[in-house]
N, C-alpha and C. Protein backbone atom coordinates (compact mmCIF):
# COMPACT_ATOMS: atom_id res chain seq x y z
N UNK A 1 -16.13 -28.31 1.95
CA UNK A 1 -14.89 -27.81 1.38
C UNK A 1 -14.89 -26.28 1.49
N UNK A 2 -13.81 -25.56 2.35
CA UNK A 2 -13.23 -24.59 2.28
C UNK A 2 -13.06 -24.01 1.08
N UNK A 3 -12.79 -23.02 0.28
CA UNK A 3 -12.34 -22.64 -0.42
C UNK A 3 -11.37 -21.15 -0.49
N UNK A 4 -10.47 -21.03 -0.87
CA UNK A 4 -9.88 -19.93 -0.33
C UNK A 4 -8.73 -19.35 -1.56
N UNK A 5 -8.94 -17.84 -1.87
CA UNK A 5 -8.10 -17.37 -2.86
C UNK A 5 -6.96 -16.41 -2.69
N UNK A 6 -5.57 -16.32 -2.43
CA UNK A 6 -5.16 -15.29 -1.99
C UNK A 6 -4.79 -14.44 -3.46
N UNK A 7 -4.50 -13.35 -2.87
CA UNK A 7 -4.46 -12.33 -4.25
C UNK A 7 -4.01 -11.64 -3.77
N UNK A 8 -2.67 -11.21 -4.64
CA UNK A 8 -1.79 -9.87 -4.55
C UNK A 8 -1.71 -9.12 -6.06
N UNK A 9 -1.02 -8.17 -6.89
CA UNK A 9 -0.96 -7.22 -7.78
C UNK A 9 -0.69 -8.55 -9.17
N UNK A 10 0.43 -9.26 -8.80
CA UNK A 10 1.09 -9.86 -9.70
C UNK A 10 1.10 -11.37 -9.65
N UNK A 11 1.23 -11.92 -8.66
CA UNK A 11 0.69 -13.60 -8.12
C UNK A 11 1.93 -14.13 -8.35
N UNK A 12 3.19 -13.41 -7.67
CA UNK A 12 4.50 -13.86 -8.17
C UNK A 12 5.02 -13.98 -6.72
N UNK A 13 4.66 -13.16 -6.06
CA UNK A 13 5.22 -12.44 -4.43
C UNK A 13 4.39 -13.26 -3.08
N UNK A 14 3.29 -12.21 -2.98
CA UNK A 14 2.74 -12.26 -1.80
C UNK A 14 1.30 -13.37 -1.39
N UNK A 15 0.82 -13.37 -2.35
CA UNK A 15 -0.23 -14.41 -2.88
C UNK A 15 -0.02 -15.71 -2.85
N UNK A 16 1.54 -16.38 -3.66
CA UNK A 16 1.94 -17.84 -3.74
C UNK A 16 2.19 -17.89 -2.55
N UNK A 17 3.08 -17.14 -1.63
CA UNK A 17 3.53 -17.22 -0.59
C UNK A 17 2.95 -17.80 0.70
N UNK A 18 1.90 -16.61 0.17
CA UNK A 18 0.49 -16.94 1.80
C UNK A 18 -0.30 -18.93 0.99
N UNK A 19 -0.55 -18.96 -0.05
CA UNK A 19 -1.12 -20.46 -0.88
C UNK A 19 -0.53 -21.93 -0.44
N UNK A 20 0.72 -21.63 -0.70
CA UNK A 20 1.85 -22.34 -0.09
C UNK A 20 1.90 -22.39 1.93
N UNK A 21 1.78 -21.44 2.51
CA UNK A 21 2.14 -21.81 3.66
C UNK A 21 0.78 -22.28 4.16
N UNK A 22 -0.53 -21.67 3.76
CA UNK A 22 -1.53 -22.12 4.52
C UNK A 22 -1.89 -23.66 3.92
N UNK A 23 -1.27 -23.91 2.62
CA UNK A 23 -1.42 -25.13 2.06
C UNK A 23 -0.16 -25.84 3.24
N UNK A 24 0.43 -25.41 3.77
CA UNK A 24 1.62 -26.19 4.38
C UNK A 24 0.91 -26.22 5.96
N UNK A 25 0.43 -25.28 6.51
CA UNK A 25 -0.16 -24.95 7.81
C UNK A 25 -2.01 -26.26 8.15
N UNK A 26 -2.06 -25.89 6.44
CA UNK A 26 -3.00 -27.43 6.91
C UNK A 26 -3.19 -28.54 7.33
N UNK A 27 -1.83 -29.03 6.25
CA UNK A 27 -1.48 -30.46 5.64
C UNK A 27 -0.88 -30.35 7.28
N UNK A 28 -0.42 -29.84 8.18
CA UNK A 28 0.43 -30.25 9.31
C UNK A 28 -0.68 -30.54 10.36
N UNK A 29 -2.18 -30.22 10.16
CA UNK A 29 -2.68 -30.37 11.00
C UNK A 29 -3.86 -31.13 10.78
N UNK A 30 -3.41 -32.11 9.71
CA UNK A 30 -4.12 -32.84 9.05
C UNK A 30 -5.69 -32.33 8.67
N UNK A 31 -5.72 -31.20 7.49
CA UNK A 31 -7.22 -30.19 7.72
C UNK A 31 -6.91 -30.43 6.04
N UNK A 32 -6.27 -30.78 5.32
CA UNK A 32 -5.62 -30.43 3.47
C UNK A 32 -7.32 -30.84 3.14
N UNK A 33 -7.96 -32.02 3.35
CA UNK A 33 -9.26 -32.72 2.89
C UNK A 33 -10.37 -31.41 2.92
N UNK A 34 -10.27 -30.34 3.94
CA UNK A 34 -11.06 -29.43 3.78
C UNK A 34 -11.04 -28.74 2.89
N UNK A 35 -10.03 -28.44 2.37
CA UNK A 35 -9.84 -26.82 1.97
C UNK A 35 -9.25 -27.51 0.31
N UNK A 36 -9.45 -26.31 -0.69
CA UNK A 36 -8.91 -25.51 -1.74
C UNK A 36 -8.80 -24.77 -1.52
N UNK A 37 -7.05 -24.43 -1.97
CA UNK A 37 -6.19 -23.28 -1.68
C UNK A 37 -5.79 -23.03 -3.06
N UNK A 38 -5.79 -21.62 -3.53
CA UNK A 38 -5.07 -21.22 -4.48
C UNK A 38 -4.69 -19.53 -4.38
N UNK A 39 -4.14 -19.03 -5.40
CA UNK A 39 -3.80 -17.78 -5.58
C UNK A 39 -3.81 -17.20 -6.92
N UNK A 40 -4.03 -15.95 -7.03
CA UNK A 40 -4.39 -15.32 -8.53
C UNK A 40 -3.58 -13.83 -8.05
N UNK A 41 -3.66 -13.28 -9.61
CA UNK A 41 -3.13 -11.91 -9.20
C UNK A 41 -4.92 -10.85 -10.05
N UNK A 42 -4.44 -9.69 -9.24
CA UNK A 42 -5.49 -8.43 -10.00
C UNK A 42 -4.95 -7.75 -11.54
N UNK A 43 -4.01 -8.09 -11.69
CA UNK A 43 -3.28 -7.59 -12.93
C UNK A 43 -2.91 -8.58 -13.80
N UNK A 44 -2.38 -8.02 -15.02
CA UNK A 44 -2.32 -9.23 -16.14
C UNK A 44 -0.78 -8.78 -16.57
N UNK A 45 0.04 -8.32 -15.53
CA UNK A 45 1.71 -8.47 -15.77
C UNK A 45 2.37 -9.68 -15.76
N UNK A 46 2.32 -10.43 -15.00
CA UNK A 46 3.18 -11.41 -15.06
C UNK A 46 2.25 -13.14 -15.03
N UNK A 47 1.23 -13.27 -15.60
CA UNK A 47 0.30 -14.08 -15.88
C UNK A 47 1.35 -14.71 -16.68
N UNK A 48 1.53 -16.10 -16.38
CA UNK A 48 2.69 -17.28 -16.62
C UNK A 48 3.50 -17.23 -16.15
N UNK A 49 4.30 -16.36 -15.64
CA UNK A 49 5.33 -16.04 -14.57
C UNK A 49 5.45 -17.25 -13.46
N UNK A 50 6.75 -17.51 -13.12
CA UNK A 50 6.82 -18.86 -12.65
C UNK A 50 6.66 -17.53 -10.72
N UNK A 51 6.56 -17.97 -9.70
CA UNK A 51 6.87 -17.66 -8.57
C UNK A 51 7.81 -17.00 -8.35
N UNK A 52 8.21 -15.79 -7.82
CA UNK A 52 9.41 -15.00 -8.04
C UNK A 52 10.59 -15.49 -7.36
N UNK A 53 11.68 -15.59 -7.59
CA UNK A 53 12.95 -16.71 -7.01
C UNK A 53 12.95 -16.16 -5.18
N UNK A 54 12.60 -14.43 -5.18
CA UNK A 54 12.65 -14.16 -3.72
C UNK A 54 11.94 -15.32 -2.70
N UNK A 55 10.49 -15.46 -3.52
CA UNK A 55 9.50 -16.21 -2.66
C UNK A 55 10.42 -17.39 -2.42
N UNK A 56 10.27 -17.94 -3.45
CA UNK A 56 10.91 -19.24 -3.32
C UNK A 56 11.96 -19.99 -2.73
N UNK A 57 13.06 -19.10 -3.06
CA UNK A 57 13.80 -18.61 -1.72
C UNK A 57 13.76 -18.90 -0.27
N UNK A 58 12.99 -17.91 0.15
CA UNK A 58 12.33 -17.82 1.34
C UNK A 58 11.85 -19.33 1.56
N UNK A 59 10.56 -19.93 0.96
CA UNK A 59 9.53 -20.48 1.39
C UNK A 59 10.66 -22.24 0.92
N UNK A 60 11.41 -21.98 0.59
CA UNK A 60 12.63 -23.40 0.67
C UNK A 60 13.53 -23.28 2.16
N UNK A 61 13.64 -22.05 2.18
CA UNK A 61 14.38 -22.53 3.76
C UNK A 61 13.52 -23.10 4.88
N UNK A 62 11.95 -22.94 4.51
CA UNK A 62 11.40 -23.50 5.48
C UNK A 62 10.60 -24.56 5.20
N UNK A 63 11.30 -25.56 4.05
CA UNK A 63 10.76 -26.35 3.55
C UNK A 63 9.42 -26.88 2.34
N UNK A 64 9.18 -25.30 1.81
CA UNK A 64 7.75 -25.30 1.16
C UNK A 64 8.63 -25.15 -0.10
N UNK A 65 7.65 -25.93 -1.21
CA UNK A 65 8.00 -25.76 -2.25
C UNK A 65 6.85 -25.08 -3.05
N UNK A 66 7.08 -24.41 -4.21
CA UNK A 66 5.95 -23.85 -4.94
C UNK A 66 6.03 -24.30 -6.32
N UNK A 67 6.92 -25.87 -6.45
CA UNK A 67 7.40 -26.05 -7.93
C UNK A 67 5.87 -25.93 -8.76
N UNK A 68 5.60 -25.94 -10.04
CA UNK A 68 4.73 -26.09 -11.03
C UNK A 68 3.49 -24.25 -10.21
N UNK A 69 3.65 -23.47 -9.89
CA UNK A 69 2.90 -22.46 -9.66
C UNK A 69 3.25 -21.33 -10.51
N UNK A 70 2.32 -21.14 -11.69
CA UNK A 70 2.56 -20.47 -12.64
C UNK A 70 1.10 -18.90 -12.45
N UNK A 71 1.72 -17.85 -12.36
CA UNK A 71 0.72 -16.69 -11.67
C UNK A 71 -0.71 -16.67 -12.82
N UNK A 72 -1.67 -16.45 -12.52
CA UNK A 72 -3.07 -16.15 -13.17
C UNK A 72 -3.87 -15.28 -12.69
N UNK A 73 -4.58 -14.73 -13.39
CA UNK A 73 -5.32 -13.84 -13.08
C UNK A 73 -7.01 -13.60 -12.57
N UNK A 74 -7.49 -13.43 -11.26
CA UNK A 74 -8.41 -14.10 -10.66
C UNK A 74 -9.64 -13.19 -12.04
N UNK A 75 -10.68 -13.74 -11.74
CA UNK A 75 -11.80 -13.36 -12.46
C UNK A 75 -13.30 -13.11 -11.74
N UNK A 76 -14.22 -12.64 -12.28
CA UNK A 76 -15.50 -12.05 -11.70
C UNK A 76 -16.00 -13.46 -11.11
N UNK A 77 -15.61 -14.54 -12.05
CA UNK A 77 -16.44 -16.00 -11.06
C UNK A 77 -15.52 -16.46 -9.74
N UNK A 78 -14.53 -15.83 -9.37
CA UNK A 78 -13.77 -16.05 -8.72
C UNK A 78 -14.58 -16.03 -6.99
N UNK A 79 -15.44 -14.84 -7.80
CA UNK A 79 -16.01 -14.37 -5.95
C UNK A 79 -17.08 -15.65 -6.05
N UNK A 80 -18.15 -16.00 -6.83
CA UNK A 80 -18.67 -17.31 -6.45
C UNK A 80 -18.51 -18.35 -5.80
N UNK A 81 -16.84 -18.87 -6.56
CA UNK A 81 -16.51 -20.13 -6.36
C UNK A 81 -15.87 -20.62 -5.22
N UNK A 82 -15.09 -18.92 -4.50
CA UNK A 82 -14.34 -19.03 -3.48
C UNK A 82 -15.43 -18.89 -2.12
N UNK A 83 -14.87 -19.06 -1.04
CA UNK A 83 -15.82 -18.48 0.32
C UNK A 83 -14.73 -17.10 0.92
N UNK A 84 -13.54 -17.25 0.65
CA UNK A 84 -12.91 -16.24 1.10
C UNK A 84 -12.10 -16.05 -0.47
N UNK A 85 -11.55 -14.34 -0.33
CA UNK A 85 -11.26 -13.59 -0.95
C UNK A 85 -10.16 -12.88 -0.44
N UNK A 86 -8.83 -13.09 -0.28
CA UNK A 86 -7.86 -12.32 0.80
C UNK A 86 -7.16 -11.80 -0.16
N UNK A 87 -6.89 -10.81 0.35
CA UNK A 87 -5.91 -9.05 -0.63
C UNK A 87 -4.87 -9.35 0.17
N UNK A 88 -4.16 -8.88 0.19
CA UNK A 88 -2.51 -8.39 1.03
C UNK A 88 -2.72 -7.13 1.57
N UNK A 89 -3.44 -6.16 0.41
CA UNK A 89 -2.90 -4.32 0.80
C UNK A 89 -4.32 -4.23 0.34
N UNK A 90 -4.60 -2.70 0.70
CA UNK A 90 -5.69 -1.90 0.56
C UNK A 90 -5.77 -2.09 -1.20
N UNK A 91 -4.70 -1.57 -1.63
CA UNK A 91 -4.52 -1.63 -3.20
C UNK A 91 -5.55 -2.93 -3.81
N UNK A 92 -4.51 -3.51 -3.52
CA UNK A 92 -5.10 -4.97 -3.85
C UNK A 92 -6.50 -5.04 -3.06
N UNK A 93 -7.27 -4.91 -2.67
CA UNK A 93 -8.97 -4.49 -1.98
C UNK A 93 -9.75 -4.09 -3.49
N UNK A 94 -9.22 -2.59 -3.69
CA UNK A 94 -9.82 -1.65 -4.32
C UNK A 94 -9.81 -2.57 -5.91
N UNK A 95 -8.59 -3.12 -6.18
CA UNK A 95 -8.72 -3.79 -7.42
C UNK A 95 -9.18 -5.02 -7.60
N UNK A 96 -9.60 -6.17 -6.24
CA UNK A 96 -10.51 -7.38 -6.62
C UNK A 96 -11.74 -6.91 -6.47
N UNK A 97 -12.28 -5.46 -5.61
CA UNK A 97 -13.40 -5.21 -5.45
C UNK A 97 -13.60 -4.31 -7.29
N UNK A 98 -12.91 -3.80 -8.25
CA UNK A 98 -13.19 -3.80 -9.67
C UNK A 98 -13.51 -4.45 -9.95
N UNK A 99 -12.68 -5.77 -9.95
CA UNK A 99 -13.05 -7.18 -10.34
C UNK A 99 -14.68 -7.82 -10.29
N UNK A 100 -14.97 -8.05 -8.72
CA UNK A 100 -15.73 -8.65 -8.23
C UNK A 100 -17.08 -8.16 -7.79
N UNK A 101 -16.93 -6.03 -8.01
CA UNK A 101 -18.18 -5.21 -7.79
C UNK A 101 -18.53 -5.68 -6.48
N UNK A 102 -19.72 -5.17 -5.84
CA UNK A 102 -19.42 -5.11 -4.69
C UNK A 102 -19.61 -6.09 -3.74
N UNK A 103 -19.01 -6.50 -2.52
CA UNK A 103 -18.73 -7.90 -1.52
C UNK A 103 -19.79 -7.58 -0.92
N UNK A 104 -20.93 -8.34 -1.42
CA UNK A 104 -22.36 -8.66 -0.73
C UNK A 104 -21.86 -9.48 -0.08
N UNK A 105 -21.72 -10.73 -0.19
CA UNK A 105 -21.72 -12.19 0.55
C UNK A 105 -20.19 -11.71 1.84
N UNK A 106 -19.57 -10.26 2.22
CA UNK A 106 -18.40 -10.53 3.16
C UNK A 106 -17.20 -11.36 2.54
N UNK A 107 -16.97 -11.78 1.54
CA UNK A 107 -15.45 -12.46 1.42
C UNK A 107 -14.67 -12.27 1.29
N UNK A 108 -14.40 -10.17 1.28
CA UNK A 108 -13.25 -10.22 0.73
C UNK A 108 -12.51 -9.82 2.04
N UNK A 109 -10.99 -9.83 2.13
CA UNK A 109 -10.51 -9.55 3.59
C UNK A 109 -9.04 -9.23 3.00
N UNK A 110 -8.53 -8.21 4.67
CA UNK A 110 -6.84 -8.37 3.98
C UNK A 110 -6.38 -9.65 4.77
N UNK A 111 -5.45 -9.86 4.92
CA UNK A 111 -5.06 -11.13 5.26
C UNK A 111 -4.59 -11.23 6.55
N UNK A 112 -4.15 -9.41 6.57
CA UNK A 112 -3.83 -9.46 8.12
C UNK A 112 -4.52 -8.83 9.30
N UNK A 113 -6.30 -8.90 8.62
CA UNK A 113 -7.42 -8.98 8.82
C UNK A 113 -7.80 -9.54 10.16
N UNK A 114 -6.65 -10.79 10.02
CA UNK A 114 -7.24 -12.18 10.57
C UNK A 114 -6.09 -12.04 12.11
N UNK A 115 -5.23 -11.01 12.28
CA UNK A 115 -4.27 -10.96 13.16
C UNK A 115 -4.32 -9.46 14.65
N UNK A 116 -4.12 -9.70 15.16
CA UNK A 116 -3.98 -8.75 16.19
C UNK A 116 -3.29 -6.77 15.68
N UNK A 117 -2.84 -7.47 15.25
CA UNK A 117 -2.17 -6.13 14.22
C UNK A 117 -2.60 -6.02 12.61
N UNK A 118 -3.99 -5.82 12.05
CA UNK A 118 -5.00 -5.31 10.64
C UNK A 118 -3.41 -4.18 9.95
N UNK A 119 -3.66 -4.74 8.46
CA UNK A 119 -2.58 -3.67 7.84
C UNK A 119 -2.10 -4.12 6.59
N UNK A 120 -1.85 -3.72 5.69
CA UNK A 120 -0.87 -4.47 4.58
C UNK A 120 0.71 -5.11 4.78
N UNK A 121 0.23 -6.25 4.19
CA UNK A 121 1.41 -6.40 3.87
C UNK A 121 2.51 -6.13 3.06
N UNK A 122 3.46 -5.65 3.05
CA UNK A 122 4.33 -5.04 2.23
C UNK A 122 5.00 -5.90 1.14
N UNK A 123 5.02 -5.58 -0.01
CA UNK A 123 5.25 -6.38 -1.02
C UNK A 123 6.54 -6.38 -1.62
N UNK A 124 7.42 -7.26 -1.25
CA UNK A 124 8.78 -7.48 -1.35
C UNK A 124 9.48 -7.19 -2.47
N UNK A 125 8.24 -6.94 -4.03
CA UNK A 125 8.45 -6.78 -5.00
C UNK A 125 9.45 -5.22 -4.97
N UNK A 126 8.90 -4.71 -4.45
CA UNK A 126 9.60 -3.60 -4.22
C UNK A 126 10.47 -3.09 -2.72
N UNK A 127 10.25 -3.82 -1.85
CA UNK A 127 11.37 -3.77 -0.34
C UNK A 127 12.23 -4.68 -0.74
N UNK A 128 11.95 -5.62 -1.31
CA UNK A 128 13.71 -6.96 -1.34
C UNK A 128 13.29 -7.25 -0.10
N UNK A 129 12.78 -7.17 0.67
CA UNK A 129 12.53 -7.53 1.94
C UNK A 129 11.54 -8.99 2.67
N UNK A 130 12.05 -10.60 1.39
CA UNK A 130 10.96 -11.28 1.85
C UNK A 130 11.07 -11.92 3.18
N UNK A 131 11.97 -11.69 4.10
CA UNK A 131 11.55 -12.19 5.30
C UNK A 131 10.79 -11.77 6.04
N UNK A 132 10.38 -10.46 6.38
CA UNK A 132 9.30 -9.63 6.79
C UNK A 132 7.42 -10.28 5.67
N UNK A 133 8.05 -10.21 4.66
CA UNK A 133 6.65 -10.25 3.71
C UNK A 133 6.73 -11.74 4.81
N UNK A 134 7.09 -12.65 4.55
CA UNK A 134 7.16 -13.67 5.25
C UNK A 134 6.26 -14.03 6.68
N UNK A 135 7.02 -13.25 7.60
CA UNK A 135 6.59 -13.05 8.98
C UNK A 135 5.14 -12.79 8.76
N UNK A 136 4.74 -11.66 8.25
CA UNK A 136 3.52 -10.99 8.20
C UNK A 136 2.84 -12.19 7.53
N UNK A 137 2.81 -12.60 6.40
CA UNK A 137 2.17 -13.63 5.75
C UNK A 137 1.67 -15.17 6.44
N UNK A 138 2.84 -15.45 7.41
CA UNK A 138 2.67 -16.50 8.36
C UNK A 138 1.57 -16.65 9.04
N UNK A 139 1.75 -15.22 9.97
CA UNK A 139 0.98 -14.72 10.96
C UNK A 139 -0.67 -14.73 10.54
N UNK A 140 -0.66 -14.18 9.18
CA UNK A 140 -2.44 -14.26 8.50
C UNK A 140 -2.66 -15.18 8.29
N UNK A 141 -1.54 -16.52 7.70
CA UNK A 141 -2.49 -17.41 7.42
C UNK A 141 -2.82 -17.82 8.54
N UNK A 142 -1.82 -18.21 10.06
CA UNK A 142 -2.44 -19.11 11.32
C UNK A 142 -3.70 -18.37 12.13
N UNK A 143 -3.59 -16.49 11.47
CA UNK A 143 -4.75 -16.15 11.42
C UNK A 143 -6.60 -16.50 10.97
N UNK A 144 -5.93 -16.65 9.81
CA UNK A 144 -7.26 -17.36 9.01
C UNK A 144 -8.01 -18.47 9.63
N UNK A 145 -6.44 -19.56 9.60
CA UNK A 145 -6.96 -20.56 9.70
C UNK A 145 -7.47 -20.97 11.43
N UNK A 146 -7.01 -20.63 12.33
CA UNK A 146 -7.82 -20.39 13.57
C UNK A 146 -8.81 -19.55 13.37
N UNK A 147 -9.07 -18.48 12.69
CA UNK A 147 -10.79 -17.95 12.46
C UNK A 147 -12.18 -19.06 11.98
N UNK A 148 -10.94 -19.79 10.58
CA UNK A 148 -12.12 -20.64 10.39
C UNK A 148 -12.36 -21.93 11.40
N UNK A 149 -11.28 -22.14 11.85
CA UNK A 149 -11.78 -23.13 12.93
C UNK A 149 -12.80 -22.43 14.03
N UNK A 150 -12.24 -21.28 14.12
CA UNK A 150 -12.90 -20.93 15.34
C UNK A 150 -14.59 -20.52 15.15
N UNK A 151 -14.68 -20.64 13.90
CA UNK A 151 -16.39 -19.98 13.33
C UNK A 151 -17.23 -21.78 13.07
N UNK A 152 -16.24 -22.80 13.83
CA UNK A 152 -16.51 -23.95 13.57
C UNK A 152 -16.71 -24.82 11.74
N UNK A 153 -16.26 -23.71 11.29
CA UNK A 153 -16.52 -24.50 9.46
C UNK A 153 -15.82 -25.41 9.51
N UNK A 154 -15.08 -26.22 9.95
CA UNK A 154 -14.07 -27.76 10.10
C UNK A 154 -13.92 -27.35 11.67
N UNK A 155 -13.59 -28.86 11.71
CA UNK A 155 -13.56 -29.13 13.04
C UNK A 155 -11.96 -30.33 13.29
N UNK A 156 -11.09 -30.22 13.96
CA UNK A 156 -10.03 -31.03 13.86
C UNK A 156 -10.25 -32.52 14.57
């Protein structure tokens, strides 16, 4: 079993977003049996906060739903339990690495880490802009998830 955490500031935006599609990017390639997927935020703003309507939005026109995803806040056992650790932005780096002190074991990553173009993703919270957060978010997870295939940890 995979395990995998995405994390953005608030766990309303960019985090459910990427949870949801790589949870959607699995299940299509019949891989769901590998992996736990979830998402947390670095901050304790909107902890119960349902998914922000932008995401949701978005991630309904392309069929994903995020019903019952209520935001939480990742924690120091977080780096244990997970094998990967994905930020969105540098920001978000600097504040799971508070969290988590320092990434001996390699898990923490940005997300678009995993893509031809390394960089943050921009957080719609403040552009209004989730079709871009979108694009970019896509792109990391089919990132990821061809890395981990490709490092052989599942096999299709």
């Amino acid at each position: 079993m995979i395990k995998i955490l995405f994390i953005c500031h608030g766990n309303i935006c960019r985090s459910p977003m990427a949870e949801f599609i790589f949870k959607a990017l699995v299940k299509k390639e019949g891989l769901s049996d590998y992996f736990e997927i979830a998402s947390a935020a670095t901050s304790q703003e909107a902890l119960g906060y349902p998914v922000h309507r932008g995401t949701r939005k978005k991630l309904a026109e392309v069929g994903i739903s995020t019903e019952g995803k209520r935001a939480v806040q990742m924690t120091r056992l977080d780096y244990k339990r997970y094998d990967y650790l994905i930020g969105m932005d540098d920001w978000n780096i600097r504040n799971i690495l508070g969290i988590t002190g320092p990434d001996t074991d390699h898990k923490i990553y940005k997300l678009l880490d995993f893509t031809s173009r390394p960089g943050d993703i921009a957080d719609p919270w403040y552009t209004g802009n989730f079709d871009d957060t979108y694009k970019d978010v896509l792109e990391g997870c089919k990132g990821l998830l061809q890395h981990i295939i490709d490092k052989r940890e599942i096999s299709r």
